[in-house]
Protein backbone atom coordinates (compact mmCIF):
# COMPACT_ATOMS: atom_id res chain seq x y z
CA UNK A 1 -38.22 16.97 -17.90
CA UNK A 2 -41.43 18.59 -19.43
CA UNK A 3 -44.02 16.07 -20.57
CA UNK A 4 -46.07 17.18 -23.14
CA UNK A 5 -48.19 15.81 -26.32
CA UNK A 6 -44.49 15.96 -28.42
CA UNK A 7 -42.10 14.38 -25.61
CA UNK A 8 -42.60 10.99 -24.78
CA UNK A 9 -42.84 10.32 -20.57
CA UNK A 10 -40.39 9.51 -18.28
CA UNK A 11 -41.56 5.69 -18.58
CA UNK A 12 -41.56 5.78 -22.23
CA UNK A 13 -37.68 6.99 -22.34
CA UNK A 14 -36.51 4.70 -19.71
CA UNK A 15 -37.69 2.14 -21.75
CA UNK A 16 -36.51 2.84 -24.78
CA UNK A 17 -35.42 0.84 -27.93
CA UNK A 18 -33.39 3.40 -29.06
CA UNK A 19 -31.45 5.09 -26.46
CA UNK A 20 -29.94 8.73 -27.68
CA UNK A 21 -27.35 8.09 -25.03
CA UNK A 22 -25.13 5.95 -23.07
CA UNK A 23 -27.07 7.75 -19.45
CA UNK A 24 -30.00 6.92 -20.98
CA UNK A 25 -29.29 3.11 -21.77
CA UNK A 26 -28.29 2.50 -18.27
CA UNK A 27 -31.07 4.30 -16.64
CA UNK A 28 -33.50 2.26 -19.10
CA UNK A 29 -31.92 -0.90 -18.15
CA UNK A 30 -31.91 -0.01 -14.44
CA UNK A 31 -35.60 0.52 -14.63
CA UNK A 32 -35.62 -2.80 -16.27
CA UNK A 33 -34.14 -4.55 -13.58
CA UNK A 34 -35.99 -2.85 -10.96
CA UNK A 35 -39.59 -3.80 -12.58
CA UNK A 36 -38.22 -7.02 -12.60
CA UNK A 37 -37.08 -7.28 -9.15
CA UNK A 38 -40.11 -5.34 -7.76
CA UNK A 39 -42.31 -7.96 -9.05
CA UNK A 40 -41.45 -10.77 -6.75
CA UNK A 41 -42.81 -9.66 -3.48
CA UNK A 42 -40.65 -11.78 -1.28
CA UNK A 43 -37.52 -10.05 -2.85
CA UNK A 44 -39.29 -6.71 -1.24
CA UNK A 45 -39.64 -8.39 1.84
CA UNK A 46 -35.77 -9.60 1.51
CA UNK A 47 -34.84 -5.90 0.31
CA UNK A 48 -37.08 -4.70 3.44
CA UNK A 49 -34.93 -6.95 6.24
CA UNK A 50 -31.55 -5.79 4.91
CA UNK A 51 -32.67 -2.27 4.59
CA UNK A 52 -33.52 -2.52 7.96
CA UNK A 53 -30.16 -4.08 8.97
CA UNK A 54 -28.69 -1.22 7.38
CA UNK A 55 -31.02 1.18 10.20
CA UNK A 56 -30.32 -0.41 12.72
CA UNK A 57 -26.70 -0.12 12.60
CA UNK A 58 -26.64 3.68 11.58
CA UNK A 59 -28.98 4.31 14.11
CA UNK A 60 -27.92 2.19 16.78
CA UNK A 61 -26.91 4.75 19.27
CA UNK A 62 -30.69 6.35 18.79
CA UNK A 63 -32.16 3.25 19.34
CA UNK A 64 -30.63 1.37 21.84
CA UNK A 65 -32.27 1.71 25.51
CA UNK A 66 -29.45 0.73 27.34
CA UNK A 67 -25.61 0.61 27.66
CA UNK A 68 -24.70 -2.87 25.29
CA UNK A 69 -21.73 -3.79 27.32
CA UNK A 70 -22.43 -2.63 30.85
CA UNK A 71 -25.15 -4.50 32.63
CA UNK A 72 -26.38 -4.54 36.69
CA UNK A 73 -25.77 -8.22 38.40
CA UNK A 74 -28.06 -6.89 41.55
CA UNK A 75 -31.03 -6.21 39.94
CA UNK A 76 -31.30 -7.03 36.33
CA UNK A 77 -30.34 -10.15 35.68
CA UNK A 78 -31.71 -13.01 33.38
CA UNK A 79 -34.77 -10.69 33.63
CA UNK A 80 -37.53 -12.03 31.48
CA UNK A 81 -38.61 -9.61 28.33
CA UNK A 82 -40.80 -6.73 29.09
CA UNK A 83 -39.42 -7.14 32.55
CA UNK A 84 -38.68 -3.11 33.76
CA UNK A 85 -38.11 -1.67 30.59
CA UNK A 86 -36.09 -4.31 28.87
CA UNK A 87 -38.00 -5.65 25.96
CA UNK A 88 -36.05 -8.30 25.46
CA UNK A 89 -35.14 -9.41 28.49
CA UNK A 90 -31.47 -9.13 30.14
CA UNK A 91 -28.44 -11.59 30.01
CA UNK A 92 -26.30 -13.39 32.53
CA UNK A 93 -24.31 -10.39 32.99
CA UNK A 94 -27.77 -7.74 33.32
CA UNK A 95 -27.06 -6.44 30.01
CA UNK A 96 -29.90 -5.49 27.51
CA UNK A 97 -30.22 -8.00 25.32
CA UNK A 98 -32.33 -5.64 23.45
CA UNK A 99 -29.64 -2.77 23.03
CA UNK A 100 -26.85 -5.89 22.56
CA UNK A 101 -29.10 -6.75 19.42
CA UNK A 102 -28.92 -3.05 18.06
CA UNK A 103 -25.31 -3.00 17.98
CA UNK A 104 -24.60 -6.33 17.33
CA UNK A 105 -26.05 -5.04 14.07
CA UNK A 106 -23.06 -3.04 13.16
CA UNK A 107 -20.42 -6.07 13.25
CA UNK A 108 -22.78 -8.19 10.77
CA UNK A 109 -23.19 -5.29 8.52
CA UNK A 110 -19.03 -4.78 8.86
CA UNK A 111 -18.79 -8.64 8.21
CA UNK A 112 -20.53 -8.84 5.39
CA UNK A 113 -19.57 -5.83 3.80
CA UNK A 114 -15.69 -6.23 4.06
CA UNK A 115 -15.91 -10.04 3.30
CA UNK A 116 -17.85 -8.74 -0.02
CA UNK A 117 -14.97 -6.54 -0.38
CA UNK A 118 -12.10 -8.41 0.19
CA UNK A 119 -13.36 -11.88 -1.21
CA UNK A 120 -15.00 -10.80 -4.57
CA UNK A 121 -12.71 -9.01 -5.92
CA UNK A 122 -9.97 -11.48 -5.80
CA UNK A 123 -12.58 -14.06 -7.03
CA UNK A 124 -13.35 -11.49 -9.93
CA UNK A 125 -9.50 -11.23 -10.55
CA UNK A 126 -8.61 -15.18 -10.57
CA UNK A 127 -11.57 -16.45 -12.63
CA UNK A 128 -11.32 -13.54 -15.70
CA UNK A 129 -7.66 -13.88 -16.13
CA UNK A 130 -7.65 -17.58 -15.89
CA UNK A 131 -10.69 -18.08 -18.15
CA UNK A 132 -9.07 -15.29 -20.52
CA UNK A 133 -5.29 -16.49 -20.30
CA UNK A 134 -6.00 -20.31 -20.90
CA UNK A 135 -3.32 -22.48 -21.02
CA UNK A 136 -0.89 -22.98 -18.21
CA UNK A 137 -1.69 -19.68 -16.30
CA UNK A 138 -5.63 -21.36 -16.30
CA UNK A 139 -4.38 -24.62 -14.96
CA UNK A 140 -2.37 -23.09 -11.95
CA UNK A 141 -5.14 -20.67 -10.68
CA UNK A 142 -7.41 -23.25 -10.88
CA UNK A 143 -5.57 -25.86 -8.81
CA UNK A 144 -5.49 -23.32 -6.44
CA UNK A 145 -9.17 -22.68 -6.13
CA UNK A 146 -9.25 -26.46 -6.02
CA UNK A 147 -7.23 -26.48 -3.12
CA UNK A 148 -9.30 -24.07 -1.34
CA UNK A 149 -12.50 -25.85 -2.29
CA UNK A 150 -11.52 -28.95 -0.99
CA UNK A 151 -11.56 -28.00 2.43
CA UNK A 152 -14.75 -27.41 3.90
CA UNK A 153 -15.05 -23.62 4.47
CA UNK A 154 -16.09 -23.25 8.48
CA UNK A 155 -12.77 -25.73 9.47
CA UNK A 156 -10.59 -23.70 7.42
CA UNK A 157 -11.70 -20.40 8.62
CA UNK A 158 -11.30 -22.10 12.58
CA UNK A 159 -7.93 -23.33 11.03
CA UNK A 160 -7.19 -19.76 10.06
CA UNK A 161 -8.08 -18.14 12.70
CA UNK A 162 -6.61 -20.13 15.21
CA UNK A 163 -3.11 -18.86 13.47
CA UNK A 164 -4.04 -15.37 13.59
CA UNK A 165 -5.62 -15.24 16.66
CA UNK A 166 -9.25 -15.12 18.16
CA UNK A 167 -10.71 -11.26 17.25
CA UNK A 168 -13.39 -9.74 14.61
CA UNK A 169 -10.56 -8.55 12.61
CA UNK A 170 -9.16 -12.22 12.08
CA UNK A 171 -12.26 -13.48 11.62
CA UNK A 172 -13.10 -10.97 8.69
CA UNK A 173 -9.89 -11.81 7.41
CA UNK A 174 -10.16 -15.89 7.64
CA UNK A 175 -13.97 -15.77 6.29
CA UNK A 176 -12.88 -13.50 3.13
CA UNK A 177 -9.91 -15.64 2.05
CA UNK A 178 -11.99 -18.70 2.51
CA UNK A 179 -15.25 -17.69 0.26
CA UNK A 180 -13.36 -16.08 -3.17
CA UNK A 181 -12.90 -19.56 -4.85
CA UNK A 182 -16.94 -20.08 -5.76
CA UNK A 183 -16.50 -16.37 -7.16
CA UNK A 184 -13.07 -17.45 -9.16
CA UNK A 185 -15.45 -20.05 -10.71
CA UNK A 186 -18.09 -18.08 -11.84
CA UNK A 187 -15.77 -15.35 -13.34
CA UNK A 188 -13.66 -17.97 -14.89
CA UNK A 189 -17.10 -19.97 -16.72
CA UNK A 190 -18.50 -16.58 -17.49
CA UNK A 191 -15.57 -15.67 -19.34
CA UNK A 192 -14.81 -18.65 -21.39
CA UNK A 193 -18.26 -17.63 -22.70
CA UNK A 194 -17.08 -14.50 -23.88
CA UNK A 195 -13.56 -14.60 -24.54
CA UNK A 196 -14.05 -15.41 -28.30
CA UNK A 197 -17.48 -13.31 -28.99
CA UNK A 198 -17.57 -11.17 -31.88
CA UNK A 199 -17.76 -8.09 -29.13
CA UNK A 200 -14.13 -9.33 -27.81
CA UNK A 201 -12.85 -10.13 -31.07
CA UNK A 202 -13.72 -6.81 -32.74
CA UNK A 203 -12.01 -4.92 -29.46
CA UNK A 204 -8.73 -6.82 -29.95
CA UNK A 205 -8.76 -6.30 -33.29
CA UNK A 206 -7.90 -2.50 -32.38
CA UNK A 207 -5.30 -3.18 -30.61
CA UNK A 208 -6.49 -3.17 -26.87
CA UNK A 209 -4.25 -4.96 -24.45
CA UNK A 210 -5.06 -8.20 -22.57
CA UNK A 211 -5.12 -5.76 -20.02
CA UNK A 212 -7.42 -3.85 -21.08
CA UNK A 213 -9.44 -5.88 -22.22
CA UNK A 214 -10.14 -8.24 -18.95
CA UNK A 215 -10.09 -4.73 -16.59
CA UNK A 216 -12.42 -2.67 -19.10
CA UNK A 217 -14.28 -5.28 -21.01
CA UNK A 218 -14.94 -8.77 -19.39
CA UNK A 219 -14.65 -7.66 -15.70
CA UNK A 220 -18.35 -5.62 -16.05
CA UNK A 221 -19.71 -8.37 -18.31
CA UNK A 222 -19.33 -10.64 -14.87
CA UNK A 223 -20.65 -8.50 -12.30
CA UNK A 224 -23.94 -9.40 -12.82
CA UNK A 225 -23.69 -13.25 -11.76
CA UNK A 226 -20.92 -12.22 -9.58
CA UNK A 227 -23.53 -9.97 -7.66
CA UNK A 228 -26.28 -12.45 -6.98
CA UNK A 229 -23.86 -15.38 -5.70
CA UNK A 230 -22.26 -12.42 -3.54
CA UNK A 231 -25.49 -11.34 -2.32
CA UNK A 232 -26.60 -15.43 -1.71
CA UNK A 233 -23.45 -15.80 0.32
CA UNK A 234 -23.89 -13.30 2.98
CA UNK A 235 -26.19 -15.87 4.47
CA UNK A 236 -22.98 -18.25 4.57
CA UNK A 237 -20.89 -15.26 5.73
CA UNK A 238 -23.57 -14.53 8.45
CA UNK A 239 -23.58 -18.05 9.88
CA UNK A 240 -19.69 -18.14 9.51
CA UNK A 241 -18.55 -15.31 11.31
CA UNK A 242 -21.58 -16.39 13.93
CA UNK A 243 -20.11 -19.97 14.30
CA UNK A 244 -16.66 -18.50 15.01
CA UNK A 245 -18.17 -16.21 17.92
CA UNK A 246 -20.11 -19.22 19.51
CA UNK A 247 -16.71 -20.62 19.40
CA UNK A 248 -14.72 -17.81 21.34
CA UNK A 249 -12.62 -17.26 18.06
CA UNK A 250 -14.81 -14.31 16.76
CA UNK A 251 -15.40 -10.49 18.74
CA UNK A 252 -14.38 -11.02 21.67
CA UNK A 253 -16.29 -9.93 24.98
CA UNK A 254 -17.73 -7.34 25.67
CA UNK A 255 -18.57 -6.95 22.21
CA UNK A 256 -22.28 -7.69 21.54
CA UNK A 257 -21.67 -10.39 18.48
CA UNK A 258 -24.74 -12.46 17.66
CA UNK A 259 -22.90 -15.94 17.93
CA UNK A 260 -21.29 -15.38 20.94
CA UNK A 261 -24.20 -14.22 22.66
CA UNK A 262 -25.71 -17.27 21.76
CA UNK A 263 -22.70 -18.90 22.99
CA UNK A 264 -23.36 -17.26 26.44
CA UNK A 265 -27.02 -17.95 26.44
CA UNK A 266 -26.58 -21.83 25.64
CA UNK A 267 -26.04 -22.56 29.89
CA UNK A 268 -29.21 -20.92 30.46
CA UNK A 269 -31.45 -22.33 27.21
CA UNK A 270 -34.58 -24.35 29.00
CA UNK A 271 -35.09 -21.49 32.04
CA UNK A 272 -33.53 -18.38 30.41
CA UNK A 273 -34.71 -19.21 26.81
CA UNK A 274 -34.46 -15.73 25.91
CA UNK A 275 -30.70 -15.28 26.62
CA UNK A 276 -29.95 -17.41 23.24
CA UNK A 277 -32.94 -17.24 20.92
CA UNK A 278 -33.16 -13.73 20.67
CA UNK A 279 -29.65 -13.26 18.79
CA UNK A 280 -30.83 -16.76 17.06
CA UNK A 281 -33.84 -15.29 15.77
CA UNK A 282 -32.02 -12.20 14.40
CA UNK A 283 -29.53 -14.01 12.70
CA UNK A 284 -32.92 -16.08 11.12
CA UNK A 285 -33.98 -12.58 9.84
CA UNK A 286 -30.83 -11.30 8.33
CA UNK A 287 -30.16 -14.68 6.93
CA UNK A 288 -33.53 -14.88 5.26
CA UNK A 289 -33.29 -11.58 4.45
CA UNK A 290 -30.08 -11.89 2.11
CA UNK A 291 -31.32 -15.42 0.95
CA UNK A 292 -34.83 -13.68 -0.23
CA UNK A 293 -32.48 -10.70 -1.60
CA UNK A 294 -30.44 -13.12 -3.68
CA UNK A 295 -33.43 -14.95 -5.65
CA UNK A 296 -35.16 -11.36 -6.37
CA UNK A 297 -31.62 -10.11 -7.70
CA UNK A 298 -30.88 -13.75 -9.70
CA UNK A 299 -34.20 -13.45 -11.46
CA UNK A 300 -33.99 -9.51 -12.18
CA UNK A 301 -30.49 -9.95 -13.52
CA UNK A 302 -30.94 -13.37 -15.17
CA UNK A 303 -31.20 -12.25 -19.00
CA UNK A 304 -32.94 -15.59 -19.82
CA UNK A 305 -35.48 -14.43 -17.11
CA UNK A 306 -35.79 -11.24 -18.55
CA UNK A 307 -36.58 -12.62 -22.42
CA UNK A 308 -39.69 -14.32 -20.55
């Protein structure tokens, strides 16, 4: 776009007041958002950890010094860190704890991304057509959240898993079905709020569907809070699927997963310190990370926040 003296600049037509089109509106209000976000500096620093989650794991194979799952018990084992090339120091089994790190990367990222998958959209589902339906379809879905609620969410996942059987696939599966009923809530309060707005009203006046109108109306209206709990939970998701490794019910060896390697490294914690904090202080980062993440995202996204 040519700025000159009759065209306003790019600034001045992202934000706005009178947008000549619907690309424009959401660019405006994505600029919005991002001014919003970009002003609390630990949300960078959140943004910052996960982005470099996200690096790690594409670039694993570039990064990585060593083989993750083959180590050498003659000469490389419970080696301190910076001992012969291994920054981090080696495991029980020689391996680079380092390298272990890098591509114990990739099943977080594939945690957290198909829990987010699985989970919120079945949250999203529950809570708009109970909180649109009402009645006796409202009471049923919500006894079942209820249900699911009641029971604390790392036991059930163990319970869960324990059916299916120990493996990273099982695990994703037990950890999504567990965390949709805080996301069935928030669709469900969210929609009672706009369920009988003049904006509803007026599109069931011509004639749209229930259907239509919970799919193409109400569902985008709750992606907003739905996003920043999602984004808060990955912490919980994290710690989860981590407690599930420690507990042998997780990826199963050789994969490098961060809770079982703390799980191997707890026999050697006051002489081989290394062998369990390491993957302890990387979960600490990514946790932080999505934590930090969340707040910047509630704030930017918080419309009360952005009136302020």
């Amino acid at each position: 776009m040519t700025i000159t003296a009759s065209n306003p600049t790019l600034r001045e037509w992202l934000l706005s007041d009178r947008p000549q089109s619907r690309r424009q509106a959401r660019l405006g209000r994505a600029y919005v958002i991002w001014r919003q976000f970009s002003a609390n500096r630990l949300a960078l620093v959140g943004l910052g950890l996960i982005l470099a989650l996200i690096l790690l794991a594409v670039f694993a194979n570039v990064l990585a010094t060593h083989n993750p799952v083959q180590g050498d018990l003659s000469h490389a084992r419970l080696l301190p860190p910076g001992t012969d090339g291994f920054w981090l120091g080696t495991d029980d089994q020689g391996r680079d704890i380092y390298s272990r790190l890098i591509f114990g990367s990739r099943l977080t990222l594939l945690v957290v991304v198909l829990v987010a998958i699985i989970a919120a959209p079945i949250g999203l589902l529950v809570g708009t057509v109970a909180g649109y339906a009402g009645g006796w379809v409202d009471a049923v879905l919500m006894r079942l959240t209820d249900i699911f609620l009641a029971f604390p969410k790392l036991v059930l996942a163990l319970a869960l898993v324990a059916a299916l059987g120990p493996g990273i696939e099982n695990a994703i599966l037990a950890i999504a079905v567990t965390s949709w009923p805080p996301y069935a809530r928030i669709a469900r309060a969210e929609t009672m709020t706009f369920r009988n707005s003049d904006y509803i009203s007026a599109v069931r006046l011509m004639g749209a569907s229930p259907f239509r109108i919970v799919f193409r109306h109400i569902m985008p209206l709750c992606l907003s809070s739905l996003i920043v709990r999602v984004t808060l939970d990955m912490a919980g998701i994290i710690l989860t699927a981590a407690g599930l490794g420690f507990l042998g019910l997780g990826a199963q060896p050789p994969l490098p997963e961060w809770g079982a390697m703390i799980a191997d490294g707890r026999r050697f914690i006051l002489d081989q310190w290394w062998v369990a904090a390491m993957p302890g202080f990387a979960i600490l980062l990514v946790s932080l990370g999505f934590n930090l993440l969340g707040d910047g995202l509630r704030d930017a996204l918080d419309p009360k926040e952005a009136g302020q």
